[in-house]
N, C-alpha and C. Protein backbone atom coordinates (compact mmCIF):
# COMPACT_ATOMS: atom_id res chain seq x y z
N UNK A 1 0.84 -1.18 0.00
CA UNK A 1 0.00 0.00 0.00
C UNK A 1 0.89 1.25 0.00
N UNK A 2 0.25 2.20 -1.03
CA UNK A 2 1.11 3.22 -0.78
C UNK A 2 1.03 4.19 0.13
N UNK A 3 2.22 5.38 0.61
CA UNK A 3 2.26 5.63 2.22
C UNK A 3 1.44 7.51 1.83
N UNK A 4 0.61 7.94 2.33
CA UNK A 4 0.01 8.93 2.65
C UNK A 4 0.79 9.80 2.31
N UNK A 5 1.66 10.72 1.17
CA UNK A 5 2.74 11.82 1.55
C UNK A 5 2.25 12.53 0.55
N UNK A 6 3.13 13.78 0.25
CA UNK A 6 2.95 14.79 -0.66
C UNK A 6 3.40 14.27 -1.92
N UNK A 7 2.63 14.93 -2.47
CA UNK A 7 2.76 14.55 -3.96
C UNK A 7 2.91 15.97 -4.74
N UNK A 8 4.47 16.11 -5.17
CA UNK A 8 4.92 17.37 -6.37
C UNK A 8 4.27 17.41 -7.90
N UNK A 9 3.52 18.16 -8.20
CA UNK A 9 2.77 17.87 -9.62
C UNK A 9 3.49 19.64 -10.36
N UNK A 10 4.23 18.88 -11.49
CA UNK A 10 4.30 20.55 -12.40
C UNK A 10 3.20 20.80 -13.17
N UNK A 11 3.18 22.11 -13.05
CA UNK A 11 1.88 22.77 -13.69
C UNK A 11 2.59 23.15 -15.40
N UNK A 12 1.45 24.06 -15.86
CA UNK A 12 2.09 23.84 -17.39
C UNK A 12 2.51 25.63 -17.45
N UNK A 13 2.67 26.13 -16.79
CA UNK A 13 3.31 27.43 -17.13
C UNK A 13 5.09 27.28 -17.48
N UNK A 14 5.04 28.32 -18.69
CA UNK A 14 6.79 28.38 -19.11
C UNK A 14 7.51 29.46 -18.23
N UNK A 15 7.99 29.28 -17.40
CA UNK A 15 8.83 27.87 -17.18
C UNK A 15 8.19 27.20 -15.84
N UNK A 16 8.07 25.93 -16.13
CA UNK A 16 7.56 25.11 -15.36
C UNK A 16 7.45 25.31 -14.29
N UNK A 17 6.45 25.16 -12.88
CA UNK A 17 6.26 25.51 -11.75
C UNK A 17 6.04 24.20 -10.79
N UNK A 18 6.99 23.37 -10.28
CA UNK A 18 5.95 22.87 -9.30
C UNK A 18 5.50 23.19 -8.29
N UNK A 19 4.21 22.06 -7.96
CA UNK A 19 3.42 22.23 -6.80
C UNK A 19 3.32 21.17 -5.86
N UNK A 20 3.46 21.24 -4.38
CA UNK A 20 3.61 20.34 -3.24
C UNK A 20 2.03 20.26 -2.70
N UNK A 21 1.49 19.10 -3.10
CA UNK A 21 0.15 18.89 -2.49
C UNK A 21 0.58 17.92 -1.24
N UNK A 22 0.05 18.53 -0.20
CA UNK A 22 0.17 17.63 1.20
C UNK A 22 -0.98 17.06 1.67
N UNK A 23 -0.69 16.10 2.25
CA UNK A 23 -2.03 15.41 3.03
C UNK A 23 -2.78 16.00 3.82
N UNK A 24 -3.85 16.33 3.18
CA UNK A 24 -5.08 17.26 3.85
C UNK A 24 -6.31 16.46 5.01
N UNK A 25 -6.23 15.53 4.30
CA UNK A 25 -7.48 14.87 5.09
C UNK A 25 -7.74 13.23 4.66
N UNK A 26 -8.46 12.61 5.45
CA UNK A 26 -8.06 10.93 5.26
C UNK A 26 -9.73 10.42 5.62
N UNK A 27 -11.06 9.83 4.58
CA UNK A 27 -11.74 9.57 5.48
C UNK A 27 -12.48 8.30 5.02
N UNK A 28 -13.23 7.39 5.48
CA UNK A 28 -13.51 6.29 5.14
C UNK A 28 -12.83 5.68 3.72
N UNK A 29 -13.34 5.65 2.63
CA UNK A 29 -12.28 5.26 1.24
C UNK A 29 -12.24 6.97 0.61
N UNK A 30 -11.73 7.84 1.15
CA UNK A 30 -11.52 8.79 0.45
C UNK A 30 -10.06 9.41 1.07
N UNK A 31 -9.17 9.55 0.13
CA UNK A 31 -8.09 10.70 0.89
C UNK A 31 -7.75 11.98 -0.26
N UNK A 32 -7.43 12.71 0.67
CA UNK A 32 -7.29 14.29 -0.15
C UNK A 32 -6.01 14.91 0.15
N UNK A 33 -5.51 15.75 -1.04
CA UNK A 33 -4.39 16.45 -0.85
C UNK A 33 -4.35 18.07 -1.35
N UNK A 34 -3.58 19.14 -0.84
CA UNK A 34 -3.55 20.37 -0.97
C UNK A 34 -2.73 21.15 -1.12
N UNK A 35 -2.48 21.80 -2.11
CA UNK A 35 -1.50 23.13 -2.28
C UNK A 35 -1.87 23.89 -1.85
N UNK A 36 -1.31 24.33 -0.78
CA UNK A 36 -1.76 25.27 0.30
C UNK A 36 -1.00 26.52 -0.21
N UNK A 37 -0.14 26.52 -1.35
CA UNK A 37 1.14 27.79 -1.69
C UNK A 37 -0.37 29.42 -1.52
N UNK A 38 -1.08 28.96 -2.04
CA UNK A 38 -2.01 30.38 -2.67
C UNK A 38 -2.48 31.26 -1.17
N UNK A 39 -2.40 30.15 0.09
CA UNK A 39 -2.53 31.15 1.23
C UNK A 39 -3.81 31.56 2.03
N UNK A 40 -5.11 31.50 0.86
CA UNK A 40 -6.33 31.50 1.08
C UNK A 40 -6.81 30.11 1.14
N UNK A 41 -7.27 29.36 1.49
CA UNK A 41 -8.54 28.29 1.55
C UNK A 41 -9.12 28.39 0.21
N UNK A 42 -9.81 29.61 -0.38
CA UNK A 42 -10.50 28.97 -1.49
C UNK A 42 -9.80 29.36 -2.78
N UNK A 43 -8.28 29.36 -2.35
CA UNK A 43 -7.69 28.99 -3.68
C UNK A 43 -6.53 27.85 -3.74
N UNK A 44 -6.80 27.00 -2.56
CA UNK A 44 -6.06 25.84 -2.71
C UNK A 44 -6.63 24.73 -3.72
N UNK A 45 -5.44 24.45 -4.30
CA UNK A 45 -5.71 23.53 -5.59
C UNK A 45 -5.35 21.81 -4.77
N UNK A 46 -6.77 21.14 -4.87
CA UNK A 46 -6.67 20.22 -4.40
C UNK A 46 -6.97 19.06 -5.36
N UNK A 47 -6.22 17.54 -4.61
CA UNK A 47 -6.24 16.26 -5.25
C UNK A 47 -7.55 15.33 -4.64
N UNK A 48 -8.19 14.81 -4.57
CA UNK A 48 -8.90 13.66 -4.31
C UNK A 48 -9.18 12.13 -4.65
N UNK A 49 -8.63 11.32 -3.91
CA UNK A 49 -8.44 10.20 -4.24
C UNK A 49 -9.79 9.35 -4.01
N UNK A 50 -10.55 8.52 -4.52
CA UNK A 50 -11.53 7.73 -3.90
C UNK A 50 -11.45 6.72 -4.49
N UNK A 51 -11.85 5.48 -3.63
CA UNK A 51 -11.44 4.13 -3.87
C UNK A 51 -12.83 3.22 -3.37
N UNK A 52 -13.53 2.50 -4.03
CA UNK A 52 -14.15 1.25 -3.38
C UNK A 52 -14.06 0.08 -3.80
N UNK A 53 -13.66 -0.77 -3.03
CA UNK A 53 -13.37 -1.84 -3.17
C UNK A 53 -14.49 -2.78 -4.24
N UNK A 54 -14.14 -3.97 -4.44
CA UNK A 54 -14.52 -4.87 -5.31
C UNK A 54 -15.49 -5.72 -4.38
N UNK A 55 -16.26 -5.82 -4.77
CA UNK A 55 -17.20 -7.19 -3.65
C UNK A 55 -18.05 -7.74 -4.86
N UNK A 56 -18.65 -9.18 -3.93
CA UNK A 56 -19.51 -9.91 -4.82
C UNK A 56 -20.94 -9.11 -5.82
N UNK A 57 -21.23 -7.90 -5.29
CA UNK A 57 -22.15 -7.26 -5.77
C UNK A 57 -22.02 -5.93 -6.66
N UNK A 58 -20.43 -5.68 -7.01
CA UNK A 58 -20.07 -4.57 -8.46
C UNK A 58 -19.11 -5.56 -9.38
N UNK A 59 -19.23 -4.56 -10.21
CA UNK A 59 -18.12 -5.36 -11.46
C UNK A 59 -16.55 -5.15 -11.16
N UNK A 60 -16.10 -4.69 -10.11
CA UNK A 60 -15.05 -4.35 -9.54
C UNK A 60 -14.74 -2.92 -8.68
N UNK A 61 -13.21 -3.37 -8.25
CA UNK A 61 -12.87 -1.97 -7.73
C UNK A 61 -12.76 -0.43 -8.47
N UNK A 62 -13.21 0.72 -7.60
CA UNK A 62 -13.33 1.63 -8.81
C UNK A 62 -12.15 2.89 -8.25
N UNK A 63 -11.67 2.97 -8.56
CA UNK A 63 -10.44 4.77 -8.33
C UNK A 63 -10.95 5.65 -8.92
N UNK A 64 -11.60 6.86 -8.04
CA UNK A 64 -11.76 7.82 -8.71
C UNK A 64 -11.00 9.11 -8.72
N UNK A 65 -10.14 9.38 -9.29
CA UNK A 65 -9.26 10.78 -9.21
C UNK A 65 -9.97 12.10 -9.66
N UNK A 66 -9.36 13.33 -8.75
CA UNK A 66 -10.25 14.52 -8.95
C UNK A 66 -9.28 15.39 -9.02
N UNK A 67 -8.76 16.49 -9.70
CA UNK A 67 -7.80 17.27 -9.30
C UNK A 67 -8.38 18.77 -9.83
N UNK A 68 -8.90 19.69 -8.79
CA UNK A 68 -9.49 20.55 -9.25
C UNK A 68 -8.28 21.97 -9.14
N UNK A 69 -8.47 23.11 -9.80
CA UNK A 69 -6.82 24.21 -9.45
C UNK A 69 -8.48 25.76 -9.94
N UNK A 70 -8.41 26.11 -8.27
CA UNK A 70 -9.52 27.44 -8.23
C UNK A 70 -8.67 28.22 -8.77
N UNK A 71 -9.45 29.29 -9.48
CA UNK A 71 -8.86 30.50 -9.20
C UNK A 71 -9.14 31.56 -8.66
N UNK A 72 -8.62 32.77 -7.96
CA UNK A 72 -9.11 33.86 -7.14
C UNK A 72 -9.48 34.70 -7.51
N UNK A 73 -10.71 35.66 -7.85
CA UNK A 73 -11.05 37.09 -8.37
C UNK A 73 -9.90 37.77 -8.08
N UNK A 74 -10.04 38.74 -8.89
CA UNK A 74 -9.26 40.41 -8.41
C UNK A 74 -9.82 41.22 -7.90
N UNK A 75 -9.53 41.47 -6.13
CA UNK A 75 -10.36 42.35 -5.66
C UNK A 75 -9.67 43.49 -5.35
N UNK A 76 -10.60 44.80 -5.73
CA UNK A 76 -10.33 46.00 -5.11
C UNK A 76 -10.36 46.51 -3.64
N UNK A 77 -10.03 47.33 -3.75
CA UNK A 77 -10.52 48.21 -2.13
C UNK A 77 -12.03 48.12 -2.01
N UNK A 78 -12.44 48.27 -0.65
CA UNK A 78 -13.73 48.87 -0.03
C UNK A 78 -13.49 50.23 -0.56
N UNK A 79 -15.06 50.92 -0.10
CA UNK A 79 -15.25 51.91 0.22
C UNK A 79 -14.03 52.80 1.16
N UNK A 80 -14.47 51.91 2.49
CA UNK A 80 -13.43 52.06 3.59
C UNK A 80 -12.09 51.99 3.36
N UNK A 81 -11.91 51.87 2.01
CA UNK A 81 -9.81 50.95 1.99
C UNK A 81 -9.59 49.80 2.20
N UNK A 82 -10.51 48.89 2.89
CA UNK A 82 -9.89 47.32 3.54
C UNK A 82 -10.52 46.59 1.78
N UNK A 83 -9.11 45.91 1.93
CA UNK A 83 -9.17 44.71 1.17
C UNK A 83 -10.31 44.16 1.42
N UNK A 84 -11.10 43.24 0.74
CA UNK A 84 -12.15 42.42 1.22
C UNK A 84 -11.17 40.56 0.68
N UNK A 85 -12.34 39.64 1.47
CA UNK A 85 -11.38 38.11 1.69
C UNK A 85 -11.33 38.04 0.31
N UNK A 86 -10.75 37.42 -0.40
CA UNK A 86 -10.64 36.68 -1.25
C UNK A 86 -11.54 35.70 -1.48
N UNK A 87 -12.36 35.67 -2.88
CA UNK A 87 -13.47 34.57 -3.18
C UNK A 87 -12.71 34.07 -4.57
N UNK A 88 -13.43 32.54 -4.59
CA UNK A 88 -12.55 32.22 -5.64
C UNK A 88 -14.00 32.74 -6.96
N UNK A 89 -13.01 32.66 -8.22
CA UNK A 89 -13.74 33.30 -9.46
C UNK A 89 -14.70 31.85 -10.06
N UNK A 90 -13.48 31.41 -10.51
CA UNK A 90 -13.70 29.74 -10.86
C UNK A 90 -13.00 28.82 -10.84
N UNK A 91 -13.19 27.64 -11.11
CA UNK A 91 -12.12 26.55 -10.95
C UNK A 91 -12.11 25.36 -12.42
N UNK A 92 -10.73 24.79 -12.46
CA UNK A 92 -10.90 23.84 -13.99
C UNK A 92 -10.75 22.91 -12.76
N UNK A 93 -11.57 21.50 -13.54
CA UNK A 93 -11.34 20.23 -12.62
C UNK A 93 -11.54 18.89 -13.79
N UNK A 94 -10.25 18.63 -13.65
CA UNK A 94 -10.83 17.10 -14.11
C UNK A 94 -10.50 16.11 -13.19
N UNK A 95 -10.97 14.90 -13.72
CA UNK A 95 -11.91 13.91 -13.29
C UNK A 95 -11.78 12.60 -13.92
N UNK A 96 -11.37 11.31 -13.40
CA UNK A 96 -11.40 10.32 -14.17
C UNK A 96 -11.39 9.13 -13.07
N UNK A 97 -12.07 8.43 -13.72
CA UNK A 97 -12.30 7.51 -13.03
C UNK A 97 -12.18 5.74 -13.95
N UNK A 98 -11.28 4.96 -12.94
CA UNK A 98 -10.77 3.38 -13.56
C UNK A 98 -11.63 2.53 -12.84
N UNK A 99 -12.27 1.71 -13.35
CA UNK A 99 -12.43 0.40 -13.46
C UNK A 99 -11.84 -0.80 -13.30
N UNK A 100 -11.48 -1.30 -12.57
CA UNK A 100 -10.48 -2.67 -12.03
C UNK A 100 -11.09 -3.70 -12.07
N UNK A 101 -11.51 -4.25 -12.93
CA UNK A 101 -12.98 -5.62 -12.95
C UNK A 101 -11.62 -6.64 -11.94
N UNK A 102 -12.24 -7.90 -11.38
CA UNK A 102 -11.56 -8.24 -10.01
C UNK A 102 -10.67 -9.20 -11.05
N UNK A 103 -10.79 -9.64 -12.22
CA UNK A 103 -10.62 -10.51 -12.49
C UNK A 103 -9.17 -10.14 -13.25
N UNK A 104 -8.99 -8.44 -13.15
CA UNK A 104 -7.66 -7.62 -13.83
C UNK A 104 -6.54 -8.05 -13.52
N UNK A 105 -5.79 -8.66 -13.69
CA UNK A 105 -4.21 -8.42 -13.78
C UNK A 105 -3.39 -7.51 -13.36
N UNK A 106 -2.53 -7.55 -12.58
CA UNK A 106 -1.28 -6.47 -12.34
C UNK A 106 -0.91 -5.49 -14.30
N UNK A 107 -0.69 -6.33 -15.14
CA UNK A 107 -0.56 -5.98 -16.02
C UNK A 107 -1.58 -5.02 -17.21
N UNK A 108 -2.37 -5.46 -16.89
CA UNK A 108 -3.90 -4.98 -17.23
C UNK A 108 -3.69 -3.36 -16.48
N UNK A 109 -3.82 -4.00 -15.53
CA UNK A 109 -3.94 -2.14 -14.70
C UNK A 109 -2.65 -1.18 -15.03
N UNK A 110 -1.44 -2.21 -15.19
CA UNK A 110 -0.20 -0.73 -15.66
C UNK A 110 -0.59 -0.64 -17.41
N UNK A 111 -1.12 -1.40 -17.79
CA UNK A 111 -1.35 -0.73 -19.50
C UNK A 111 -2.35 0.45 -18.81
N UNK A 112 -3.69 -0.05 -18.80
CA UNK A 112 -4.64 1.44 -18.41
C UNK A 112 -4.11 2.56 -17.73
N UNK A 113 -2.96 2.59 -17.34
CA UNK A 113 -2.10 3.89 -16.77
C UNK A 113 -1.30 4.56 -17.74
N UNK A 114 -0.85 3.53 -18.62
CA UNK A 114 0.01 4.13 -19.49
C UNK A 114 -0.89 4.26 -20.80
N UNK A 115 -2.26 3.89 -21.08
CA UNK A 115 -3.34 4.77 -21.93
C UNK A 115 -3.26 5.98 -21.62
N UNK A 116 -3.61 6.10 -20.28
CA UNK A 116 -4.28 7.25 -20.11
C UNK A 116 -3.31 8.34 -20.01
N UNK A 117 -1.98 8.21 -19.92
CA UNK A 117 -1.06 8.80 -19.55
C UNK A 117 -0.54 9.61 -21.52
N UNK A 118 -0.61 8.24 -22.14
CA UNK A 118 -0.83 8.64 -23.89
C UNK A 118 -1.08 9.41 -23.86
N UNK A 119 -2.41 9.23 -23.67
CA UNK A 119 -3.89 10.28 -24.18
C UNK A 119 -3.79 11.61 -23.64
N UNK A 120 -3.51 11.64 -22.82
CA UNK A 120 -3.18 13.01 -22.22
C UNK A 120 -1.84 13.59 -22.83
N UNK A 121 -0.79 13.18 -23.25
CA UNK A 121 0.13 13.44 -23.76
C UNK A 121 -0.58 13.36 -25.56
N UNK A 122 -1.00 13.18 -25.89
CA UNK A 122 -1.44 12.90 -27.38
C UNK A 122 -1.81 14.11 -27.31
N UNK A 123 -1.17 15.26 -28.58
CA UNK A 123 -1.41 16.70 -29.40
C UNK A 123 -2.75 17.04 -29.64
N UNK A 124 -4.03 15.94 -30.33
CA UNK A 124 -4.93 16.10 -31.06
C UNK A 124 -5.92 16.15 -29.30
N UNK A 125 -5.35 15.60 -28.70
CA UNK A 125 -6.56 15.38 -27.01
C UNK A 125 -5.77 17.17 -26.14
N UNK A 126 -4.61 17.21 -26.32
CA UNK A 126 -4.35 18.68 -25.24
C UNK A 126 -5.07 19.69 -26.28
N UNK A 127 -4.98 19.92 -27.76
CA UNK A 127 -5.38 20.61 -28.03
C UNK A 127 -7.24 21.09 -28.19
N UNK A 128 -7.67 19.97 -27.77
CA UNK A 128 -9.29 19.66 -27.29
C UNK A 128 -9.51 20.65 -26.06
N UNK A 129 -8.19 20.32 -25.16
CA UNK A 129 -8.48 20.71 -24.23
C UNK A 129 -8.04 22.42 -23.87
N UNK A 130 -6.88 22.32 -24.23
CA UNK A 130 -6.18 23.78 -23.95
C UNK A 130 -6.81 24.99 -24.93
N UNK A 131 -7.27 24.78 -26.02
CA UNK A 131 -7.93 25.29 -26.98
C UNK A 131 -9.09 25.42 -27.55
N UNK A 132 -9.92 24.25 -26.66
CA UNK A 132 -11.25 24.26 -27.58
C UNK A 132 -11.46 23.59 -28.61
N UNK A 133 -10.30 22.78 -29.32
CA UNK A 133 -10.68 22.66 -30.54
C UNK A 133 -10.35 21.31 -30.55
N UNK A 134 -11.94 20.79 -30.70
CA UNK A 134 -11.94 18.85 -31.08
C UNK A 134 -11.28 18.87 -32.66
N UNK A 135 -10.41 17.51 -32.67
CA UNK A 135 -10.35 17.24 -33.75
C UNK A 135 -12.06 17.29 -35.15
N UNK A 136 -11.40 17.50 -36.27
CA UNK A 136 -12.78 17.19 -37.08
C UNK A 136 -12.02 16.65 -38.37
């Protein structure tokens, strides 16, 4: 099993930035992690792990990964001069979730990592994403 720690993820700004997500919170099959760098609460860019196991009554174990990155409005002064808190504007989040039918293989499960790992690296899928623009 793997051990609860931070996990460094680079972001895609030139020149590359990483980020230290730490163990935020741990709770029945769910654990979570946080880049706390931004200082505010609602602009920590967080990980979410969720896991349920395989039993006689699903088609297997399921992992669901979440990795959402808020971002913070630009706020002005009050009236008064005081800063007001920081709210976040919006947030990008993706989302994916594996399938482990019980009957999977060690091998089975490192190909579906290294699909998905493709696909995300594949030109015609970032540019879907970073741009808007599906292949046609």
């Amino acid at each position: 099993m793997a051990t609860f720690a931070n996990i460094v993820i680079n972001d895609g700004k030139t020149p590359v930035v990483s980020h230290t997500f730490s163990p935020a919170f741990r709770r029945d099959n769910m654990v979570g992690w946080a880049d706390r760098a931004p200082g505010v609460v609602a602009g920590f860019r967080t990980v979410i792990l969720t896991t349920r196991p395989a039993n006689s009554s699903n088609a297997g174990t399921r992992v669901n990964v979440k990795v959402v990155d808020p971002r913070l409005a630009t706020l002005g002064t009050s009236d008064a001069g005081i800063v007001p808190n920081p709210t976040k504007a919006y947030e990008t989040l993706a989302e994916f979730t594996f399938l482990l039918p019980q009957a999977s293989d060690r091998e089975a499960r490192l190909d579906i990592i290294a699909y998905v790992k493709g696909l995300l690296a594949n030109p015609q899928i970032q540019d879907s994403i970073v741009d808007l623009a599906p292949p046609i």
